[in-house]
PDB file of N, CA and C in Angstrom:
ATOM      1  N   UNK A   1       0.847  -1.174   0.000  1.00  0.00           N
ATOM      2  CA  UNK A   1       0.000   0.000   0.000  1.00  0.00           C
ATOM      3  C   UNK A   1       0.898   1.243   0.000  1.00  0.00           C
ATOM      4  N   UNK A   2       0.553   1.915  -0.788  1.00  0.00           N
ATOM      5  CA  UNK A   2       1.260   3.646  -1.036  1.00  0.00           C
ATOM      6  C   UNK A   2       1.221   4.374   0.344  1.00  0.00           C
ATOM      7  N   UNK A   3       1.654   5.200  -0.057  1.00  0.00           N
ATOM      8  CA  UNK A   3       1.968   5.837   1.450  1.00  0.00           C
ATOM      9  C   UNK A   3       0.841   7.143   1.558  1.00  0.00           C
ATOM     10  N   UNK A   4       0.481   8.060   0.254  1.00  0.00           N
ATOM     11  CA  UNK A   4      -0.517   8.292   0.118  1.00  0.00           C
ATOM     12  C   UNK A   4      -2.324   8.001   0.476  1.00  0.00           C
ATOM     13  N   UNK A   5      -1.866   6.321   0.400  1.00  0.00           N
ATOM     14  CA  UNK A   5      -3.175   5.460   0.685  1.00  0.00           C
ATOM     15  C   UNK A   5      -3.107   5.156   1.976  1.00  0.00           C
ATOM     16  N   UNK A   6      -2.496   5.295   2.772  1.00  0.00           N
ATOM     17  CA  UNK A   6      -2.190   5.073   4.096  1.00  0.00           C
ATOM     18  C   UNK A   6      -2.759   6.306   4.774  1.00  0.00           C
ATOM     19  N   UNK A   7      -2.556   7.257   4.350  1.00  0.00           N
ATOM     20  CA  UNK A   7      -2.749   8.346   4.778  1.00  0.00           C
ATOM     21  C   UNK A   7      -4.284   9.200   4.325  1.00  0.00           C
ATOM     22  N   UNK A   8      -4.619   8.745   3.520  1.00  0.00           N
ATOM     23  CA  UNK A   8      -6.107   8.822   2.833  1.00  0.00           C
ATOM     24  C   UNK A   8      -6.797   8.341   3.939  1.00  0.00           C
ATOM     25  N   UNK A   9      -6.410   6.891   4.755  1.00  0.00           N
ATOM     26  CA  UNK A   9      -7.074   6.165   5.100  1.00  0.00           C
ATOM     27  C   UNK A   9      -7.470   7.199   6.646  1.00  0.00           C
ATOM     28  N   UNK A  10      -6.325   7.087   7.232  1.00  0.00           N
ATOM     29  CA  UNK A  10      -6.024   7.150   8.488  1.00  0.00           C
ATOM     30  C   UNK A  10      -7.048   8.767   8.456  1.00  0.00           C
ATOM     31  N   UNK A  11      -6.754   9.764   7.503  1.00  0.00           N
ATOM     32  CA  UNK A  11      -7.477  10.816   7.569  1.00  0.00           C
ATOM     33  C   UNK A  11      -9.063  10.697   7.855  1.00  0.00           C
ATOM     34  N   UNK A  12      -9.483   9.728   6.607  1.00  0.00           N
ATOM     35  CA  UNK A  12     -10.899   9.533   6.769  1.00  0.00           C
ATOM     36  C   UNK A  12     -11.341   8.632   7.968  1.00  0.00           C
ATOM     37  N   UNK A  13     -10.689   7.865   8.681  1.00  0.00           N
ATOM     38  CA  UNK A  13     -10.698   7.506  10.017  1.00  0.00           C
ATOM     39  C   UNK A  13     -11.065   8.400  11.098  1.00  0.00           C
ATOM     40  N   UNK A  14      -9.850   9.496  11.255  1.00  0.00           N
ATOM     41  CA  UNK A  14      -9.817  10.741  12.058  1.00  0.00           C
ATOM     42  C   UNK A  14     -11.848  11.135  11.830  1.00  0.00           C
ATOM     43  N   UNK A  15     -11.619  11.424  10.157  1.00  0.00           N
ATOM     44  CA  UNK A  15     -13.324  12.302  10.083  1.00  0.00           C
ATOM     45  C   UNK A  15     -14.553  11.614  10.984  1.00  0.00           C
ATOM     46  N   UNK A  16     -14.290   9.995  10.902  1.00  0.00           N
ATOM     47  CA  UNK A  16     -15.323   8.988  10.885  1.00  0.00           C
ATOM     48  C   UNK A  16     -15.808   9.019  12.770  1.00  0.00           C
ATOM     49  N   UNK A  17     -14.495   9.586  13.242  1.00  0.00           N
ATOM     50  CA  UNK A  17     -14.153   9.168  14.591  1.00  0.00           C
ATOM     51  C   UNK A  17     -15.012  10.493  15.186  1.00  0.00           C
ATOM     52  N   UNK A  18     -14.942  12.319  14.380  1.00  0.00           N
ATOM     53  CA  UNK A  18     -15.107  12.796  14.991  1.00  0.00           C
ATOM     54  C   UNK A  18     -16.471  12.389  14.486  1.00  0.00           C
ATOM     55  N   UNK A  19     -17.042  12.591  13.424  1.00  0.00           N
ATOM     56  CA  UNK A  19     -18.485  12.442  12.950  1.00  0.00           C
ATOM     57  C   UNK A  19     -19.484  11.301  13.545  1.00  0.00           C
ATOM     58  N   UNK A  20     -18.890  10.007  13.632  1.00  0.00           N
ATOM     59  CA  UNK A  20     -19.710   8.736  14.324  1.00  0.00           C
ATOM     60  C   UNK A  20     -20.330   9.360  15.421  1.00  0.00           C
ATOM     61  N   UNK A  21     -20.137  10.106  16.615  1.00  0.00           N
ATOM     62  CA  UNK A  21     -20.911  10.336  18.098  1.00  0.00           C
ATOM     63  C   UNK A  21     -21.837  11.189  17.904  1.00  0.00           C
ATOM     64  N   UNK A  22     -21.791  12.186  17.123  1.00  0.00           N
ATOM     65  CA  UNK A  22     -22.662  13.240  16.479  1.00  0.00           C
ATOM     66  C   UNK A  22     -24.233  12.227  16.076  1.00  0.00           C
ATOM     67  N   UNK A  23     -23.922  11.307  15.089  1.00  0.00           N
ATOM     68  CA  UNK A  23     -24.523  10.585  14.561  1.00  0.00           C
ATOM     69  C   UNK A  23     -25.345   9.520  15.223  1.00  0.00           C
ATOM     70  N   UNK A  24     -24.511   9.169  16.680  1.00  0.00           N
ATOM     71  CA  UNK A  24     -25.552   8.017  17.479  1.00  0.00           C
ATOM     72  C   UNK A  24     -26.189   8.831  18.713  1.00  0.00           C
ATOM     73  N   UNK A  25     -25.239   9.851  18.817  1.00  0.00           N
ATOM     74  CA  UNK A  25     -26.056  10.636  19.908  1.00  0.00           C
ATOM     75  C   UNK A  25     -26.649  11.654  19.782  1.00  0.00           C
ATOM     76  N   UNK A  26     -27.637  11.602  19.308  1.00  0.00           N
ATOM     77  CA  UNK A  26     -28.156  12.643  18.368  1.00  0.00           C
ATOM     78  C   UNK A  26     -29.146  13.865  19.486  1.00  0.00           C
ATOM     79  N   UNK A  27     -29.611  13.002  20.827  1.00  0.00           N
ATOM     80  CA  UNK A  27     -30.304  14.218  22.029  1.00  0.00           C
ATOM     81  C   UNK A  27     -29.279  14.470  22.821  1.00  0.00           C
ATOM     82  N   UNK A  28     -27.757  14.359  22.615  1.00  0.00           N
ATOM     83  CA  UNK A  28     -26.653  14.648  23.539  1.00  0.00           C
ATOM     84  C   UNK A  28     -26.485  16.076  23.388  1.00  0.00           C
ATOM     85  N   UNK A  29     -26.449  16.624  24.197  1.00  0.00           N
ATOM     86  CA  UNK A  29     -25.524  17.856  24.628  1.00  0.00           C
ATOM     87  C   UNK A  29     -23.720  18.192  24.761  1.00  0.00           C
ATOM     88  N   UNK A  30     -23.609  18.799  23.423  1.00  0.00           N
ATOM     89  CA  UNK A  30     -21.912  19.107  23.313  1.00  0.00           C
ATOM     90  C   UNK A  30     -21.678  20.597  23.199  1.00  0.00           C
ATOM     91  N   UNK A  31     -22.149  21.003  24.943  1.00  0.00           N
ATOM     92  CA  UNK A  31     -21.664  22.209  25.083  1.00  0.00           C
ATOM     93  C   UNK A  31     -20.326  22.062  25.337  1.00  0.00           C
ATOM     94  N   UNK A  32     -20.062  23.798  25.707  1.00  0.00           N
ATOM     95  CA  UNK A  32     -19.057  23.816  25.738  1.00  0.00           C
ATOM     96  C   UNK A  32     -19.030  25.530  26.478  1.00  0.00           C
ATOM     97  N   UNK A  33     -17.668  25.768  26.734  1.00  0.00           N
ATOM     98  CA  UNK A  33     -16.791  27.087  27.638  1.00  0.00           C
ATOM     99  C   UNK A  33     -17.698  28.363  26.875  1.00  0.00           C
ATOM    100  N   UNK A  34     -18.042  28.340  25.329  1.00  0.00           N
ATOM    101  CA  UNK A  34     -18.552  29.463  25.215  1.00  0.00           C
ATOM    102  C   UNK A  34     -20.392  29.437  25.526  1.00  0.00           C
ATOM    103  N   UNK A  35     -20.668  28.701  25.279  1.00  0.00           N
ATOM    104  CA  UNK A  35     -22.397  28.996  25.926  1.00  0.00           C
ATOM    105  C   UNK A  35     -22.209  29.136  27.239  1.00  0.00           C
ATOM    106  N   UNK A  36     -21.498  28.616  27.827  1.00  0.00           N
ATOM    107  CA  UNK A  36     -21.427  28.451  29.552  1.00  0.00           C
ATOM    108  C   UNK A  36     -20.975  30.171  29.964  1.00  0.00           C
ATOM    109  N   UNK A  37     -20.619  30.868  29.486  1.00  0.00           N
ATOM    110  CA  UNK A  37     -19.721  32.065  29.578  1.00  0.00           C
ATOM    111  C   UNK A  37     -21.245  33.075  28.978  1.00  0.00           C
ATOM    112  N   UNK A  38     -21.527  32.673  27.729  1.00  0.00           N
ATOM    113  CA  UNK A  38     -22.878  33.382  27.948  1.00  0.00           C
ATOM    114  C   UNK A  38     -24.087  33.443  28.594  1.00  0.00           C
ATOM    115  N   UNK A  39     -24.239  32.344  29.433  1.00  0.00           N
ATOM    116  CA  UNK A  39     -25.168  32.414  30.111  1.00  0.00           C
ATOM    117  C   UNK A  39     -24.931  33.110  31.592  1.00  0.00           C
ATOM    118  N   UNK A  40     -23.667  33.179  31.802  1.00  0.00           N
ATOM    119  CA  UNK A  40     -23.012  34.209  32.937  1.00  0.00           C
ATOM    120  C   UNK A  40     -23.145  34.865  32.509  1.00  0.00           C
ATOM    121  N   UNK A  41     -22.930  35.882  31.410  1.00  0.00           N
ATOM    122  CA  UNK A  41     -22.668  37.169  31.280  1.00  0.00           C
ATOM    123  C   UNK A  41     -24.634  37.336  31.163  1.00  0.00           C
ATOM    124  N   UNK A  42     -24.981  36.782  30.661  1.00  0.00           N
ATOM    125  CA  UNK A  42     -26.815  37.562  30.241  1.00  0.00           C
ATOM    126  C   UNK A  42     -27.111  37.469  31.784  1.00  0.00           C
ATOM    127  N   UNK A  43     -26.913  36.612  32.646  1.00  0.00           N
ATOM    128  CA  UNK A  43     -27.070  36.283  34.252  1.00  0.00           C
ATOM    129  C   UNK A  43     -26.925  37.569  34.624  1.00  0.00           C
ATOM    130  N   UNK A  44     -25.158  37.930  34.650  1.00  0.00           N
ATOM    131  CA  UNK A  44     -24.824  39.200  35.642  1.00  0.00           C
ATOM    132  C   UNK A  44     -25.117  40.169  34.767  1.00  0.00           C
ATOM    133  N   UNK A  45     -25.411  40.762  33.855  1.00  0.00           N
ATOM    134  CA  UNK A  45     -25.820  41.811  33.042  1.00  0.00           C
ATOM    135  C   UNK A  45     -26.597  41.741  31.913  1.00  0.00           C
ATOM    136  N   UNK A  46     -28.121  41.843  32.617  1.00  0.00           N
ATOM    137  CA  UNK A  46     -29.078  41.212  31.171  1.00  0.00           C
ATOM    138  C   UNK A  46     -28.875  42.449  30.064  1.00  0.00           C
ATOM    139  N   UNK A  47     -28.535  43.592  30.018  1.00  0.00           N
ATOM    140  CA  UNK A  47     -28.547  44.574  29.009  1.00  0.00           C
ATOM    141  C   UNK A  47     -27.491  44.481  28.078  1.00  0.00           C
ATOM    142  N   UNK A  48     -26.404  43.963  28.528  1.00  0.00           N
ATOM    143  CA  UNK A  48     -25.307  43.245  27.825  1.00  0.00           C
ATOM    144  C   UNK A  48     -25.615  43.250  26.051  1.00  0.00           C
ATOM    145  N   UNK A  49     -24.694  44.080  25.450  1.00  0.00           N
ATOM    146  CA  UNK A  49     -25.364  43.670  23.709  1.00  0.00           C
ATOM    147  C   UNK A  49     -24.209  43.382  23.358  1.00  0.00           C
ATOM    148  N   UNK A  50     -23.414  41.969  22.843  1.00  0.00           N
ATOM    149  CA  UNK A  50     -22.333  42.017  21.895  1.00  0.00           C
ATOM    150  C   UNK A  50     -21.928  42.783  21.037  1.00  0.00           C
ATOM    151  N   UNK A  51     -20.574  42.904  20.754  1.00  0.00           N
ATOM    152  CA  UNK A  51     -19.724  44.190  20.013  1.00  0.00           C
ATOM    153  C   UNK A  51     -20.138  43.641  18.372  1.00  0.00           C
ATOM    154  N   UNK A  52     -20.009  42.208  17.759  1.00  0.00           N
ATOM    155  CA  UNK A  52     -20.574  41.975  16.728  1.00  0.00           C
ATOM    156  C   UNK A  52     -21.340  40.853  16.578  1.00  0.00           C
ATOM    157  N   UNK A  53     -21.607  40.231  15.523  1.00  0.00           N
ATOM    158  CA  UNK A  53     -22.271  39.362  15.056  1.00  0.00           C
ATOM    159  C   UNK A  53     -21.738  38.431  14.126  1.00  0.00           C
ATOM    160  N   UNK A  54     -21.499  37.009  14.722  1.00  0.00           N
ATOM    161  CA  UNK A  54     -21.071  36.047  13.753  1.00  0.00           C
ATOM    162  C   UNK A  54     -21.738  36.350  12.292  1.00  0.00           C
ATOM    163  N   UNK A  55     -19.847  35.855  11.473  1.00  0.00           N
ATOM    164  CA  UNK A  55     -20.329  36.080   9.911  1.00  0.00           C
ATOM    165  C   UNK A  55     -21.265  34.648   9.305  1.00  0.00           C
ATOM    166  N   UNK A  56     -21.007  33.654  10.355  1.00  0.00           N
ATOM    167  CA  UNK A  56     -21.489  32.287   9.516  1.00  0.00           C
ATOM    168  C   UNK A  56     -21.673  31.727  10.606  1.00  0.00           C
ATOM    169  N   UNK A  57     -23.055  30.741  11.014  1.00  0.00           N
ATOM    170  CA  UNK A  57     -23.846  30.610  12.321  1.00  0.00           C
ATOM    171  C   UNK A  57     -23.856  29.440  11.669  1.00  0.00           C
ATOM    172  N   UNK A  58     -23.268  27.748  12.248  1.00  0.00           N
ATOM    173  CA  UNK A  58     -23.786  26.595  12.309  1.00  0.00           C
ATOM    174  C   UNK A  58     -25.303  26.379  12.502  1.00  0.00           C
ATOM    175  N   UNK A  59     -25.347  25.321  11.807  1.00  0.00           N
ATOM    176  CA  UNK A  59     -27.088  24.980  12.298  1.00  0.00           C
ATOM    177  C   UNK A  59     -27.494  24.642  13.544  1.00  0.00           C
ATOM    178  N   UNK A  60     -26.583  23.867  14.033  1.00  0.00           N
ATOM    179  CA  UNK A  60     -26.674  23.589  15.669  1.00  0.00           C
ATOM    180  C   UNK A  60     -25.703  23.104  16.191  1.00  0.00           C
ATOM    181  N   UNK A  61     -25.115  23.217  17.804  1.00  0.00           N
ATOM    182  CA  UNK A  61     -24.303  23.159  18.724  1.00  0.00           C
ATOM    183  C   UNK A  61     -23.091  21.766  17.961  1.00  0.00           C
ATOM    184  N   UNK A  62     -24.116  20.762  17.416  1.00  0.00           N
ATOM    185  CA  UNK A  62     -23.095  19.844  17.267  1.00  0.00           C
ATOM    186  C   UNK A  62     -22.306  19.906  16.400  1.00  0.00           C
ATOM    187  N   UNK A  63     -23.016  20.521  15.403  1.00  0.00           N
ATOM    188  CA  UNK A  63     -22.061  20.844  14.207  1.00  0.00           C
ATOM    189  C   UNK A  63     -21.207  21.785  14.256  1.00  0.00           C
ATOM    190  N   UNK A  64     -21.494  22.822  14.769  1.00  0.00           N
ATOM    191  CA  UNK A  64     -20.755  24.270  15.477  1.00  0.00           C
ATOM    192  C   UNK A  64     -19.065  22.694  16.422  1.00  0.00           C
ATOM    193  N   UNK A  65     -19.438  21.843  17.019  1.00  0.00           N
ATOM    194  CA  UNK A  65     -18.328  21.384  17.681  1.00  0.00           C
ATOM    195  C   UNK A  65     -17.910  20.490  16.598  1.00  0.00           C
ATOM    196  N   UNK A  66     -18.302  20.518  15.467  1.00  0.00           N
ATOM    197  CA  UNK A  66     -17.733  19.228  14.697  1.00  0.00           C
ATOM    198  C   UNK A  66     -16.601  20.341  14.144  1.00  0.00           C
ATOM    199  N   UNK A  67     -17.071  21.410  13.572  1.00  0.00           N
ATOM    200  CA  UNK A  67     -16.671  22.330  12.939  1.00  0.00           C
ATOM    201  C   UNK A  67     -14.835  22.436  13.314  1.00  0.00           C
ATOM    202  N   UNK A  68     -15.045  22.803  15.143  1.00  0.00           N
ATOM    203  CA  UNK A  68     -14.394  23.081  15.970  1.00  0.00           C
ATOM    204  C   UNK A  68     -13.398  22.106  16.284  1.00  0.00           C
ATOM    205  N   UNK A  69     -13.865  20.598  16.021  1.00  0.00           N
ATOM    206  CA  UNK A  69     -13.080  19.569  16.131  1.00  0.00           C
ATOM    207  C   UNK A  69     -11.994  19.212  15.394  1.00  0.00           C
ATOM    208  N   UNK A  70     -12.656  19.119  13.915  1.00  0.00           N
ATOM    209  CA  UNK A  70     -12.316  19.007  12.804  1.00  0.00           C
ATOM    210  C   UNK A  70     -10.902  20.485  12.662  1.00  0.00           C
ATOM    211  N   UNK A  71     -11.154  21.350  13.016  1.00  0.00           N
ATOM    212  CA  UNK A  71     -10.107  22.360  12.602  1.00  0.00           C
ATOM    213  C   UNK A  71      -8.949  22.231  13.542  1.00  0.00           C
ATOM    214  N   UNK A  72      -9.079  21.537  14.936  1.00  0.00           N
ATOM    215  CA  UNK A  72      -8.306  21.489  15.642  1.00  0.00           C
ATOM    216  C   UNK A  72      -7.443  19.911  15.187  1.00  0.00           C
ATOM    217  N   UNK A  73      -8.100  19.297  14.281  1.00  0.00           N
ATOM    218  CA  UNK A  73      -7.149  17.728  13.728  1.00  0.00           C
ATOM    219  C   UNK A  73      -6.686  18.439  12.617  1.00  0.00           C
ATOM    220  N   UNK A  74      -6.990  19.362  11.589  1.00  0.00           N
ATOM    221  CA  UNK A  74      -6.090  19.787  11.192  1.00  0.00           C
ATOM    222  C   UNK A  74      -5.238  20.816  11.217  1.00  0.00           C
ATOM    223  N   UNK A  75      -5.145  21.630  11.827  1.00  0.00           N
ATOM    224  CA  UNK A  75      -4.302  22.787  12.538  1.00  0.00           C
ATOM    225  C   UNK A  75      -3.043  21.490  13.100  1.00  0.00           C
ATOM    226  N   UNK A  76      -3.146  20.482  14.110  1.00  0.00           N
ATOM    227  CA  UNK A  76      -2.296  19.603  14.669  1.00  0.00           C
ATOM    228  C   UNK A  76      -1.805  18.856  13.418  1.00  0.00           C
ATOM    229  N   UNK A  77      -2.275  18.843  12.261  1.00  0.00           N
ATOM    230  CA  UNK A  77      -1.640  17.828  11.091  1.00  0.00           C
ATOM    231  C   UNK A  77      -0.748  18.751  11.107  1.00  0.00           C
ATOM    232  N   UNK A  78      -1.098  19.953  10.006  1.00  0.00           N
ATOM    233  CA  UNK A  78      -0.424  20.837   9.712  1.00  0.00           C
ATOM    234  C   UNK A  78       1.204  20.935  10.680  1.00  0.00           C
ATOM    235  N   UNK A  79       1.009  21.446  12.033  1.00  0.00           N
ATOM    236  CA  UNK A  79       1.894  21.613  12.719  1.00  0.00           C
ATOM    237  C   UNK A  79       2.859  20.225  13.107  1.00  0.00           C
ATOM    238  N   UNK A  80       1.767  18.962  12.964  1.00  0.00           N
ATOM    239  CA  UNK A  80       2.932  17.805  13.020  1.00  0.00           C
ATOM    240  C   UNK A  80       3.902  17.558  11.694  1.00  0.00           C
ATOM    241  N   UNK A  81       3.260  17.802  10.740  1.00  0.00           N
ATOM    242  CA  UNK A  81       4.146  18.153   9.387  1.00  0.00           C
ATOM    243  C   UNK A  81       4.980  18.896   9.137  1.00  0.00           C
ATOM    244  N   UNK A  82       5.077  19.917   9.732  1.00  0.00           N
ATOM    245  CA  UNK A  82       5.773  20.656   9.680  1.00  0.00           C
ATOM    246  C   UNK A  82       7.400  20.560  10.693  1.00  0.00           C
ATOM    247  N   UNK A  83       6.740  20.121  11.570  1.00  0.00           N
ATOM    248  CA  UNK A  83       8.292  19.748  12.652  1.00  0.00           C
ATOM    249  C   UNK A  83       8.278  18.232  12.013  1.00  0.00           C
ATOM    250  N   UNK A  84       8.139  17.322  11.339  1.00  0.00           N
ATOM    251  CA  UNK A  84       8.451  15.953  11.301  1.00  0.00           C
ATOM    252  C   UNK A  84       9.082  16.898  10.093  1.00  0.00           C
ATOM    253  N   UNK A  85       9.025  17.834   9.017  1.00  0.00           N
ATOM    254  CA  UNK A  85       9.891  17.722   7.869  1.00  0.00           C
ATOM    255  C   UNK A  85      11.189  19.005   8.402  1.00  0.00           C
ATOM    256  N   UNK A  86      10.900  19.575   9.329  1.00  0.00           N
ATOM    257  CA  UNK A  86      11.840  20.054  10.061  1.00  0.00           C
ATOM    258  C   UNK A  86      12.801  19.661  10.791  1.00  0.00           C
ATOM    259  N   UNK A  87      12.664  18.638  11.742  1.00  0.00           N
ATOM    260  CA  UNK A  87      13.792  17.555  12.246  1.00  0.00           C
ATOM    261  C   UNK A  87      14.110  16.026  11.506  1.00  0.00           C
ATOM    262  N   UNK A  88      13.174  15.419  10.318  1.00  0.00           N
ATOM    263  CA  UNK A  88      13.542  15.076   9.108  1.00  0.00           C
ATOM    264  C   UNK A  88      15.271  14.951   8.698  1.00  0.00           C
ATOM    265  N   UNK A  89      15.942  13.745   8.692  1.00  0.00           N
ATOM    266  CA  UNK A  89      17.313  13.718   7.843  1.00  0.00           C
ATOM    267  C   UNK A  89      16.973  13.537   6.806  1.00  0.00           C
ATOM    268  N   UNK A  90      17.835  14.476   6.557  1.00  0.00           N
ATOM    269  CA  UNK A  90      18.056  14.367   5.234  1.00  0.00           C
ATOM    270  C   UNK A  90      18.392  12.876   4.037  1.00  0.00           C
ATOM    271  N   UNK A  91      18.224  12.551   3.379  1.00  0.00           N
ATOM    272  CA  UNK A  91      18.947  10.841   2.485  1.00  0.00           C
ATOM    273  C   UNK A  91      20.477  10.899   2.549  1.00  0.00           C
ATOM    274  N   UNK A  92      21.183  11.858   2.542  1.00  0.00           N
ATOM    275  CA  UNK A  92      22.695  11.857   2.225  1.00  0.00           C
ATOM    276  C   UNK A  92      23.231  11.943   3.744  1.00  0.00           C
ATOM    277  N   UNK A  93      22.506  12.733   4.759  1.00  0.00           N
ATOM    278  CA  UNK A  93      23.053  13.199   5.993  1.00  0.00           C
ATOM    279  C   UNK A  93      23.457  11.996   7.100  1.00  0.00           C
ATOM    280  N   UNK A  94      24.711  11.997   7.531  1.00  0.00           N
ATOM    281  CA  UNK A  94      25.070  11.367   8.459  1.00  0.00           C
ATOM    282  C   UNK A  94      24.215  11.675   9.980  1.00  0.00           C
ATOM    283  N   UNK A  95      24.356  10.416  10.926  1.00  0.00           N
ATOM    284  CA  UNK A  95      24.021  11.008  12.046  1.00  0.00           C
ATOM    285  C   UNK A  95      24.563  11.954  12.731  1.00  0.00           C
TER     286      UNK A  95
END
């Protein structure tokens, strides 16, 4: 198997892994630090009006965390790629 195909695989794994719980737990609750933070702030100051307004609003909480999931497996690819081709020998380089 290619090394490409290895890596096809393992990616769509990663997707399957975050997407599968979404999918069986479908009346679960995947809050999280920012609803919890707004419901303090409307608590201690109901007049409270945010400075702006999201440009692009998920349909709902879970997808809003899939969203969130998903960018954080690849942000960590990215950055593991980057130091594996950074400390990487070279083919010619001695130890």
């Amino acid at each position: 198997m290619k090394l490409w195909q290895k890596n096809l695989i393992l990616v769509l794994l990663v997707v399957l892994i975050a997407a599968v719980p979404l999918w069986l737990l479908k009346d679960a609750e995947f809050g999280g630090a920012d609803g919890m933070a707004e419901e303090l702030i409307t608590e201690t100051n109901p007049d409270y009006e945010p400075w702006f307004s999201p440009i692009f609003e998920p349909a709902s909480g879970e997808v809003e965390s899939l969203l969130f999931a998903l960018q954080a497996a690849l942000g960590a690819g990215v950055v593991g790629f980057v130091l594996g081709r950074m400390t990487a020998k070279k083919p010619g380089e001695k130890q």
